[in-house]
Protein backbone atom coordinates (compact mmCIF):
# COMPACT_ATOMS: atom_id res chain seq x y z
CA UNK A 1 0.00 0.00 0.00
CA UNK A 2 1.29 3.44 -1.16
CA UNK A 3 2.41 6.00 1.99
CA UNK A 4 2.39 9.05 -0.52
CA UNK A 5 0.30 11.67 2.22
CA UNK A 6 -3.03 12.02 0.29
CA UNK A 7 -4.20 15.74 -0.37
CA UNK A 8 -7.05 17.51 -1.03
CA UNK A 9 -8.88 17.28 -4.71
CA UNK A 10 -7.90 19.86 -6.33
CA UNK A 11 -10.14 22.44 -6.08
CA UNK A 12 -11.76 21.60 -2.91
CA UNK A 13 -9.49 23.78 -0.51
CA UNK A 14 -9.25 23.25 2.92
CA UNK A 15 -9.86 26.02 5.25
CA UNK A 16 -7.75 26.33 8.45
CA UNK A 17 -8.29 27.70 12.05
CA UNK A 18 -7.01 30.98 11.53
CA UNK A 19 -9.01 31.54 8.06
CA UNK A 20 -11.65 29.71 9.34
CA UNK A 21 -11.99 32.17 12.33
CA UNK A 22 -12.55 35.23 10.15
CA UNK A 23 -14.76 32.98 7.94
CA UNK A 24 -16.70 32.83 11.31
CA UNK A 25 -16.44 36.41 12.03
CA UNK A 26 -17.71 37.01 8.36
CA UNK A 27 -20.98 34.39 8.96
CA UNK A 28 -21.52 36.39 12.16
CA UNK A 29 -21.66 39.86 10.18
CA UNK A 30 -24.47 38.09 7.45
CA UNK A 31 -26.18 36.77 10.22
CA UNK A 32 -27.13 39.55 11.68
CA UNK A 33 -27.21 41.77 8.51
CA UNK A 34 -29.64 39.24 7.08
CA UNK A 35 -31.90 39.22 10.68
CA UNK A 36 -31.86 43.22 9.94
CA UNK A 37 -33.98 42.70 7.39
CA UNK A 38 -35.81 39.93 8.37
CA UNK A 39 -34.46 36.96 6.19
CA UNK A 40 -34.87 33.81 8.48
CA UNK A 41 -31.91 30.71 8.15
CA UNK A 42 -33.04 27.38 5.90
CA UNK A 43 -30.38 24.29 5.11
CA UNK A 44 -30.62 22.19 2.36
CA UNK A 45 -28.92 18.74 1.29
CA UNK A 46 -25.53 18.90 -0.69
CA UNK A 47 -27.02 16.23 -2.79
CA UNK A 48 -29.98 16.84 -4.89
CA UNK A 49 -31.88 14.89 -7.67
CA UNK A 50 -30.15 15.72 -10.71
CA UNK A 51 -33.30 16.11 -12.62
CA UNK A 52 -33.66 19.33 -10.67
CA UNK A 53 -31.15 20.96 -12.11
CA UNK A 54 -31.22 20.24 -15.39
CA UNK A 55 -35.30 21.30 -15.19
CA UNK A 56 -34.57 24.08 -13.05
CA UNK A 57 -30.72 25.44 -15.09
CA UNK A 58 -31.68 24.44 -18.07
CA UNK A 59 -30.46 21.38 -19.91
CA UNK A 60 -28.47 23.36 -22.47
CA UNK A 61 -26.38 25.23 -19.50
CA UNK A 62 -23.30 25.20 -19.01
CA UNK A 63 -23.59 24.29 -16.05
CA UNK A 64 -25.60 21.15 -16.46
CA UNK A 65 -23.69 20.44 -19.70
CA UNK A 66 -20.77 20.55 -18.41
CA UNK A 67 -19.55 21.23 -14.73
CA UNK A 68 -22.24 19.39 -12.57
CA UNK A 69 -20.84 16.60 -10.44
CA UNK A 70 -23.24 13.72 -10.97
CA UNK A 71 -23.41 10.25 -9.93
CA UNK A 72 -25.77 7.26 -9.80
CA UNK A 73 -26.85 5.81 -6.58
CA UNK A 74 -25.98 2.29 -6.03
CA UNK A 75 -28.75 1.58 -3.88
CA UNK A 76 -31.66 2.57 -6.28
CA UNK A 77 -30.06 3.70 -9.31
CA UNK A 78 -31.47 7.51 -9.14
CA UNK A 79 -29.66 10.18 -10.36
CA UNK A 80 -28.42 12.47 -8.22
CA UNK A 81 -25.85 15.58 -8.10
CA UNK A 82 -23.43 17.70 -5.73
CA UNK A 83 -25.74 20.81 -6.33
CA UNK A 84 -23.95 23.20 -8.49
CA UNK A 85 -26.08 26.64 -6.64
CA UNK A 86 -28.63 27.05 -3.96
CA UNK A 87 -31.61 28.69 -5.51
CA UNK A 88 -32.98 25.66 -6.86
CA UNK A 89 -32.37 23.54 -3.86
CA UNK A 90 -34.34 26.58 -1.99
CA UNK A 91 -36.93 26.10 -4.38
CA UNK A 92 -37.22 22.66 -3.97
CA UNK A 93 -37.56 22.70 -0.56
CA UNK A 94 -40.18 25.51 -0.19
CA UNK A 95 -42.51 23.73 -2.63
CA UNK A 96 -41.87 20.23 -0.89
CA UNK A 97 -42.87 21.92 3.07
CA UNK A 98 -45.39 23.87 1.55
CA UNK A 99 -43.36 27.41 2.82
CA UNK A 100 -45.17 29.49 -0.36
CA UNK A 101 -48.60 29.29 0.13
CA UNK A 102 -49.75 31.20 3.56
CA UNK A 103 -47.48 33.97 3.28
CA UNK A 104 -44.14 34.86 1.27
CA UNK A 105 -41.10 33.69 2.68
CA UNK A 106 -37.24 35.85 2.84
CA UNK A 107 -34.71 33.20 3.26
CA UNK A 108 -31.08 32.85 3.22
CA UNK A 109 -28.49 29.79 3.37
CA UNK A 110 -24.78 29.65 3.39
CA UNK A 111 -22.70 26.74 2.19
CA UNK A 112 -20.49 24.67 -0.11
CA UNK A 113 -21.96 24.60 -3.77
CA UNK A 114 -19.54 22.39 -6.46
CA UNK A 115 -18.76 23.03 -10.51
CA UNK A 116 -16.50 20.57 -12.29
CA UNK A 117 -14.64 24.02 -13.70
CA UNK A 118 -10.32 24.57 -14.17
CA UNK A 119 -9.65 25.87 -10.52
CA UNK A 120 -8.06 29.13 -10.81
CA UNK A 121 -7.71 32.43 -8.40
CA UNK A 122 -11.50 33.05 -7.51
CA UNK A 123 -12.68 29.94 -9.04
CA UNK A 124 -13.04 26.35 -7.19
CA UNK A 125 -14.57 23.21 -7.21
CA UNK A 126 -15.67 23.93 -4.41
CA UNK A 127 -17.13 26.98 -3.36
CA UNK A 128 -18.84 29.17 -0.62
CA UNK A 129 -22.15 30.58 -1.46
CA UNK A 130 -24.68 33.38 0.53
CA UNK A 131 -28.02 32.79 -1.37
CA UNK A 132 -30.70 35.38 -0.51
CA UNK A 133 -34.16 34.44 -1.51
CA UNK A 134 -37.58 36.35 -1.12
CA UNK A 135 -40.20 33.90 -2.03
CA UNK A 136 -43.58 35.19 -3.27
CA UNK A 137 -42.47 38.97 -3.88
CA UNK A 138 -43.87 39.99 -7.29
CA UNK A 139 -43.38 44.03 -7.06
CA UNK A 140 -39.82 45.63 -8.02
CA UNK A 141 -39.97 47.11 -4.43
CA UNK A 142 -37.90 43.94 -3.53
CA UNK A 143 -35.63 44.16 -6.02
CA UNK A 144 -35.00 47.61 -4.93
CA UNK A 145 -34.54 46.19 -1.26
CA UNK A 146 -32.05 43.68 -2.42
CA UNK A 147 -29.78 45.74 -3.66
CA UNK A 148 -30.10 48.85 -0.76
CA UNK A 149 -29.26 45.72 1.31
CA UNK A 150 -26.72 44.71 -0.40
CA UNK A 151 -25.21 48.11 -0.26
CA UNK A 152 -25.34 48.05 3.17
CA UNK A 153 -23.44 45.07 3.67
CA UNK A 154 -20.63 46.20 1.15
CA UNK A 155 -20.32 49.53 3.74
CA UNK A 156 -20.20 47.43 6.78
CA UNK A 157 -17.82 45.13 5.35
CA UNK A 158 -15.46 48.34 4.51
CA UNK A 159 -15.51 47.57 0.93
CA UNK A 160 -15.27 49.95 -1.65
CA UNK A 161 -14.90 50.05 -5.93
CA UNK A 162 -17.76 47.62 -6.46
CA UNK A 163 -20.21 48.47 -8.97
CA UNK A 164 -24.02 47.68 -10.10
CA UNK A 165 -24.88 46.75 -13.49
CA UNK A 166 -28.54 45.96 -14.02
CA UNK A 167 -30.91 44.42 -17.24
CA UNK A 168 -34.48 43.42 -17.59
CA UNK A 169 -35.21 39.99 -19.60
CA UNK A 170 -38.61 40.45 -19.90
CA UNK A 171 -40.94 37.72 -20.21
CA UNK A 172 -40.59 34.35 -21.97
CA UNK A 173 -42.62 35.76 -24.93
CA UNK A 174 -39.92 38.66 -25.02
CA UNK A 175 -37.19 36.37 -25.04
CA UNK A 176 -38.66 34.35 -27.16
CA UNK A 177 -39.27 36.77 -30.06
CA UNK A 178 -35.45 38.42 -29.33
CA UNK A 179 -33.97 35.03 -29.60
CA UNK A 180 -35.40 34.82 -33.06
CA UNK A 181 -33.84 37.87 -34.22
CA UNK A 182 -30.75 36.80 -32.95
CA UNK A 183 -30.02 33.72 -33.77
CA UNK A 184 -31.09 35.00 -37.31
CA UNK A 185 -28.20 37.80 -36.59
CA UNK A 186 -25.85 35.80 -35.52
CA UNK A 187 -25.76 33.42 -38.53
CA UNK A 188 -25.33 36.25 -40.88
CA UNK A 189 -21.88 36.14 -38.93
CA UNK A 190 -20.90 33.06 -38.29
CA UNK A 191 -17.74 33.33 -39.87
CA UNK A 192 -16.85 35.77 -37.02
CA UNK A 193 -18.17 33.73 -34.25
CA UNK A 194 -15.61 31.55 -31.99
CA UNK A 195 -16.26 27.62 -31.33
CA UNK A 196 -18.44 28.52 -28.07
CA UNK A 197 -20.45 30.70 -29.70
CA UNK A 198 -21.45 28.78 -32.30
CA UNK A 199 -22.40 26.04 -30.23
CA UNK A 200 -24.78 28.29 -28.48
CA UNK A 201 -25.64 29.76 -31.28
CA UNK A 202 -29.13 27.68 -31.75
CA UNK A 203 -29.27 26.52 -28.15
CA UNK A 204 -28.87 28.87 -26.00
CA UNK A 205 -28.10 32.07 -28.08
CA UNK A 206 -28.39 34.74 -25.53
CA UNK A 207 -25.20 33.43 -24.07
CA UNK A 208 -23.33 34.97 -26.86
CA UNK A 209 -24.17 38.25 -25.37
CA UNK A 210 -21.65 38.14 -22.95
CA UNK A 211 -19.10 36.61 -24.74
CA UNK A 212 -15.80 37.56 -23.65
CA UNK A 213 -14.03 37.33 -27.17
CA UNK A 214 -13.28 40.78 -28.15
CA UNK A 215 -14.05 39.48 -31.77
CA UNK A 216 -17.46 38.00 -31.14
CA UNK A 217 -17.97 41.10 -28.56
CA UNK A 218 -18.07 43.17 -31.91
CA UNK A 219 -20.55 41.51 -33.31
CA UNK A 220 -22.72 41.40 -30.28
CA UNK A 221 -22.22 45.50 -30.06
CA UNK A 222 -24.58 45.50 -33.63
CA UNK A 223 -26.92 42.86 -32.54
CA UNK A 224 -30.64 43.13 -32.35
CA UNK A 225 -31.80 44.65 -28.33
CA UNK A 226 -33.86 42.55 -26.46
CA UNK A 227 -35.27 46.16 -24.91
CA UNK A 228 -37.21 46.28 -28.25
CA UNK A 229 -39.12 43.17 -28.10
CA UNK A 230 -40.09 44.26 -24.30
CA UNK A 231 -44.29 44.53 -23.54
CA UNK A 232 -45.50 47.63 -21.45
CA UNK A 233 -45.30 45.31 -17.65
CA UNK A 234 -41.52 44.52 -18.44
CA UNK A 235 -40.93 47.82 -19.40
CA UNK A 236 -42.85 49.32 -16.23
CA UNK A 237 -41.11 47.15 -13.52
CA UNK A 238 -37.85 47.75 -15.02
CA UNK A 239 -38.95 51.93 -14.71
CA UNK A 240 -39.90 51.20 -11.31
CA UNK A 241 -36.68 49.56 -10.37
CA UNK A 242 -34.50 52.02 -11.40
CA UNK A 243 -36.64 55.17 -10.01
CA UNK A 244 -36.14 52.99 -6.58
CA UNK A 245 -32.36 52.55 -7.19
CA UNK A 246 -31.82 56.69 -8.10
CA UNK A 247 -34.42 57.30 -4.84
CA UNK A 248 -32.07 55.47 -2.59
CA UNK A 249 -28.57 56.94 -4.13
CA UNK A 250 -27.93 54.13 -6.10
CA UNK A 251 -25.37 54.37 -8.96
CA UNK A 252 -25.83 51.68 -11.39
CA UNK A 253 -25.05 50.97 -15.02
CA UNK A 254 -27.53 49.47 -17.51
CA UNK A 255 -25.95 46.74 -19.40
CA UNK A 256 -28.13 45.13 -22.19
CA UNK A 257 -25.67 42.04 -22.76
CA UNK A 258 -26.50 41.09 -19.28
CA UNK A 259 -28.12 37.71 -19.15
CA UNK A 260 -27.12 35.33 -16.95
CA UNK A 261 -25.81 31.83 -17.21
CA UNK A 262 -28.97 30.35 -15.60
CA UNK A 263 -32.49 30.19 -17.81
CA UNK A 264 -35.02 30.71 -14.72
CA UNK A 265 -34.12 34.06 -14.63
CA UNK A 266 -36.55 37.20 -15.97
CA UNK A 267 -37.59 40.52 -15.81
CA UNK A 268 -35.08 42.25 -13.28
CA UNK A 269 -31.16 40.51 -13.34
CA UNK A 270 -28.11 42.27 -12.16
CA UNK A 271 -24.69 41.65 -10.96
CA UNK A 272 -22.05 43.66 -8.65
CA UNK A 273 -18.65 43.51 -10.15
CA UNK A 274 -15.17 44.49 -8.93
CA UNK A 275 -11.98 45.07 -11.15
CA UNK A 276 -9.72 44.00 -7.80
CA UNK A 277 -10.11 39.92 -8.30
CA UNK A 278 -8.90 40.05 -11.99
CA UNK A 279 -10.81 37.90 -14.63
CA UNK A 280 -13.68 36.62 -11.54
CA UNK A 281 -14.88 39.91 -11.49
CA UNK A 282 -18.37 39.30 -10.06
CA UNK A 283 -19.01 39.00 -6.39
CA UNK A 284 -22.81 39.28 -6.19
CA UNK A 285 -25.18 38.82 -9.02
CA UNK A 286 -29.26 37.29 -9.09
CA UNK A 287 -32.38 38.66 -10.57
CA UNK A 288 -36.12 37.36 -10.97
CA UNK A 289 -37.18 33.89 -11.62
CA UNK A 290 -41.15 34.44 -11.54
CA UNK A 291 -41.50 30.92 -13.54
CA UNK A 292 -39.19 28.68 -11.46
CA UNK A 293 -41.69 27.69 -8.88
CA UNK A 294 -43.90 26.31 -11.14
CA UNK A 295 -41.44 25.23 -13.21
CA UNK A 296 -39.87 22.88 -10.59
CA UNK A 297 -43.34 21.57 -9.57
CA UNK A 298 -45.45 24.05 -7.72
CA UNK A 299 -48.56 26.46 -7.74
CA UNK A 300 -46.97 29.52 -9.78
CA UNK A 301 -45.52 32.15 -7.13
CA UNK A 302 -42.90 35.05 -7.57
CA UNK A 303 -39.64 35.43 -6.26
CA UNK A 304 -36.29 36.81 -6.34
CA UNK A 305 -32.58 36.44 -5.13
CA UNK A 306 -29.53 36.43 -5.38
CA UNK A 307 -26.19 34.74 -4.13
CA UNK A 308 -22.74 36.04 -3.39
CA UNK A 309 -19.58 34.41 -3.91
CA UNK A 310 -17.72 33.90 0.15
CA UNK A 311 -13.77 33.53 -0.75
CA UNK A 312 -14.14 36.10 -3.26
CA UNK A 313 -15.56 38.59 -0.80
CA UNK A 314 -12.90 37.13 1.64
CA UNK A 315 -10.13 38.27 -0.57
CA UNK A 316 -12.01 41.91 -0.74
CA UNK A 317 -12.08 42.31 2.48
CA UNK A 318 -8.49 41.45 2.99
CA UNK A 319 -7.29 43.28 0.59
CA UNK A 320 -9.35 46.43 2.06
CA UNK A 321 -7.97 46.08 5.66
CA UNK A 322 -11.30 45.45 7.18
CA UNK A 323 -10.67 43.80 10.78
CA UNK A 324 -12.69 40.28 10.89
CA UNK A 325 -12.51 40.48 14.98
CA UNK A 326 -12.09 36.96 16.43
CA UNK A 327 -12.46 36.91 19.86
CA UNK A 328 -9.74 35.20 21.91
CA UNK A 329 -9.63 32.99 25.02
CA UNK A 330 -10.44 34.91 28.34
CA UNK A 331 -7.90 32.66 29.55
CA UNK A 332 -4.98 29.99 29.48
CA UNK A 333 -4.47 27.94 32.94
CA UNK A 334 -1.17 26.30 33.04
CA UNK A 335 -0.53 23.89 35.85
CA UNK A 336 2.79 22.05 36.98
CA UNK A 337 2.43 19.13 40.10
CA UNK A 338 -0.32 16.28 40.71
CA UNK A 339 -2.24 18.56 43.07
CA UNK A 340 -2.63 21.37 40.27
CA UNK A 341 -3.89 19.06 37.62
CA UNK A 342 -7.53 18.79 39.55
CA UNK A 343 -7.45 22.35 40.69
CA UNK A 344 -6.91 23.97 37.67
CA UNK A 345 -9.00 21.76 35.73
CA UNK A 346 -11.88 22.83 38.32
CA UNK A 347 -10.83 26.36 38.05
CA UNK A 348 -11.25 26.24 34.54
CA UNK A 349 -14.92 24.92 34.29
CA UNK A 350 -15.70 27.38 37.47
CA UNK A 351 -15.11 30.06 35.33
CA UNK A 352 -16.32 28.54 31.95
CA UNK A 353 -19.52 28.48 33.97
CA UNK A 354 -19.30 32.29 34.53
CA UNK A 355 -19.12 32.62 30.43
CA UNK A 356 -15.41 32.47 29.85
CA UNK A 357 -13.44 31.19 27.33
CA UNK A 358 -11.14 29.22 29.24
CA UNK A 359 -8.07 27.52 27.50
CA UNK A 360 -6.64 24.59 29.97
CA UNK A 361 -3.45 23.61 29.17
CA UNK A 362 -2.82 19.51 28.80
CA UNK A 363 0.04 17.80 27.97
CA UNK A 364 2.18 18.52 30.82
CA UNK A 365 5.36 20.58 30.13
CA UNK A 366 7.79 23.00 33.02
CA UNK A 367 6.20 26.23 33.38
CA UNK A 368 8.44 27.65 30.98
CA UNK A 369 7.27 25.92 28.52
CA UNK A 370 3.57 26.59 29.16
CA UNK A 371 4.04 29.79 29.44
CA UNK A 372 5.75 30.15 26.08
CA UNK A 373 2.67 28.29 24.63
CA UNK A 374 0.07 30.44 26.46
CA UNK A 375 1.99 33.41 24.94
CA UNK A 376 2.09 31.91 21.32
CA UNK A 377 -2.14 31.17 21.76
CA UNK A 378 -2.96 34.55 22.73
CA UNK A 379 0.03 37.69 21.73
CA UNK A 380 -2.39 39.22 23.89
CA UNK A 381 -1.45 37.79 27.30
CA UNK A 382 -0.70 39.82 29.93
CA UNK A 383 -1.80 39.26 33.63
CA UNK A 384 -1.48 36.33 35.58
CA UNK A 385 -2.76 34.86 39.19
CA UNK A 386 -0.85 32.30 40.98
CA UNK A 387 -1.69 29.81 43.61
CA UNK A 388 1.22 27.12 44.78
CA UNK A 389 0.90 24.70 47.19
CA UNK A 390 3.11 21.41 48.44
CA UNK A 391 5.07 21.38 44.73
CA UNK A 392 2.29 21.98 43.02
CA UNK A 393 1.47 25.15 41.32
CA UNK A 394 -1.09 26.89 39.00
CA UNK A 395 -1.44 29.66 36.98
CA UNK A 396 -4.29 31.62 35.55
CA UNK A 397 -3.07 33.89 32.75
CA UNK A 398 -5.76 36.65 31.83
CA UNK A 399 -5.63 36.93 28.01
CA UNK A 400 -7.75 39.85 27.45
């Protein structure tokens, strides 16, 4: 048997103690940001039926094309899938506990979400999701909320340079009449068109939109604007919206080659972007998805939301300086002789139970030594309490 130390897949990054304390402090901050405006928790399953996604994504994603991670189980041959984003899987779960239908729900999750993509700087495996989602909204008053929210936790975060771009998709009889047009653009220059855009080009042409290919970029810049095909709701909302946005001091940027790499979205989409993460640009984005409730199996409801991208706002926030406080131990007891080792482990608890953090030094050592350690746990120490008795001694070192 091979000894070769096994690592993680690559990807899939661990995260340890002292990143994983500011991850905490981080949660903390959303927590309570998210309680501000009354968003309630709700966890779903890492593993979800894979028909899901592909009904809920769209089977001619990326994403379900290419970067789910799918399996068959063994037991009962279903298909099932390390879900890929949370919005579905929020979905799911509000139709299956019948959430939707006495009142609308504002819900919010945090975890791991997994795409089979070429790891680079701000792109994993595995990654670390905030999904906000406001079940059974239909006015663009909660759009507007979402991103004054939002705004609100980019200021308390410290973070600065991030900006709002914002599109309406209409409805599905908008799209459907602009896809037309396009597609019937787009092949009058195909010879311009790189390999991924032409094999979107009559599945899932609106994708070309946001092409990053400067060549196919040109071509998009003459294509025909969805805006045109819009009815007189789509065009009202999206009014609406951006009256809210320039009421509340919003700066924004319209950007009609906004889409999306999910089909459930409509109406409203928009993304915040940054130019300090290089090529992964986008920290936040969301929109509408009025259809996917139905489309997913229940009564038709509204809704909107968004998620936001946790390492990338990680880096952000290190890079701006913002403090992530971590709070240390209270304490560190070291203890050197027979009698000490019950005392202090009493004294410890004693003052756990008066709602200290109480660090109890094991593994026996001179005091020297566990004094060094106590200073390499907590910089911080400073004070310290003795009590000796028949070669035994004990000492309480006040960390903060």
């Amino acid at each position: 048997m091979s000894r070769t130390p096994l690592q993680a897949v690559r990807g899939m990054n661990d995260v340890l103690p002292d990143e994983a304390e500011r991850w905490e402090a981080f949660e903390a901050i959303v927590r309570e940001w998210l309680a501000g405006y009354g968003y309630r928790p709700i966890r779903m399953p890492l593993v979800e039926p894979t028909p899901l996604f592909k009904r809920a994504i769209g089977e001619v994603t990326d994403i379900v094309e290419k970067e789910m991670y799918s399996f068959e189980d063994a037991l009962n041959g279903e298909q099932l899938t390390l879900r890929p984003e949370g919005t579905a899987s929020c979905v799911r779960a509000a139709i299956q506990h019948s959430l939707l239908y006495d009142s609308p729900r504002r819900l919010w999750y945090m975890g791991p979400m997994f795409r089979h993509e070429r790891p680079q700087k701000g792109r994993y495996r595995q990654f670390h999701q905030v999904g906000v989602e406001a079940l059974g909204y239909a006015g663009p008053d909660i759009d507007i909320e979402m991103i004054v929210m939002t705004r609100r936790l980019w200021q308390r975060l410290g973070l600065t340079g991030i900006r709002l771009e914002i599109n309406t998709l209409g409805d599905s009889t908008a799209r459907a009449a602009h896809r037309a047009k396009l597609i019937a653009y787009l092949e009058q220059h195909i010879d311009r068109l790189d390999d991924d855009a032409k094999r979107r080009l009559h599945t899932n042409p609106l994708r070309v939109l946001d092409s990053k290919n400067p060549q196919v970029r040109e071509v998009v810049a003459g294509a025909p604007r969805l805006e045109d095909d819009l009815d007189d709701a789509a065009r009202a909302h999206f009014a609406a919206f951006r009256k809210g946005l320039e009421g509340a001091g919003i700066e924004y940027t319209v950007n009609p080659n906004l889409v999306r790499g999910l089909d459930y979205y409509n109406y409203t989409v928009f993304e915040w972007i940054t130019d300090q993460l290089g090529a992964q640009g986008t920290v936040c984005a969301g929109g509408r998805y009025d259809g996917l409730v139905e489309q997913i199996g229940g009564k038709p409801a509204p809704a909107c939301g968004y998620a936001m991208g946790v390492e990338r706002l990680l880096a952000l926030i290190e890079d701006a300086g913002t403090a992530l406080t971590v709070t240390p131990s209270d304490a560190y007891v070291v203890r050197v002789g027979e009698a000490a080792e019950t005392f202090a482990a009493l004294l410890a608890e004693r003052l756990r139970d008066a709602g200290l953090r109480v660090t109890l030094h094991c593994g026996g050592g001179s005091f020297k030594s566990q004094m060094k350690k106590a200073a390499r746990h907590n910089p911080g120490a400073s004070r310290s309490n003795h009590c000796a008795s028949r070669g035994s001694s004990t000492r309480l070192i006040l960390t903060r």
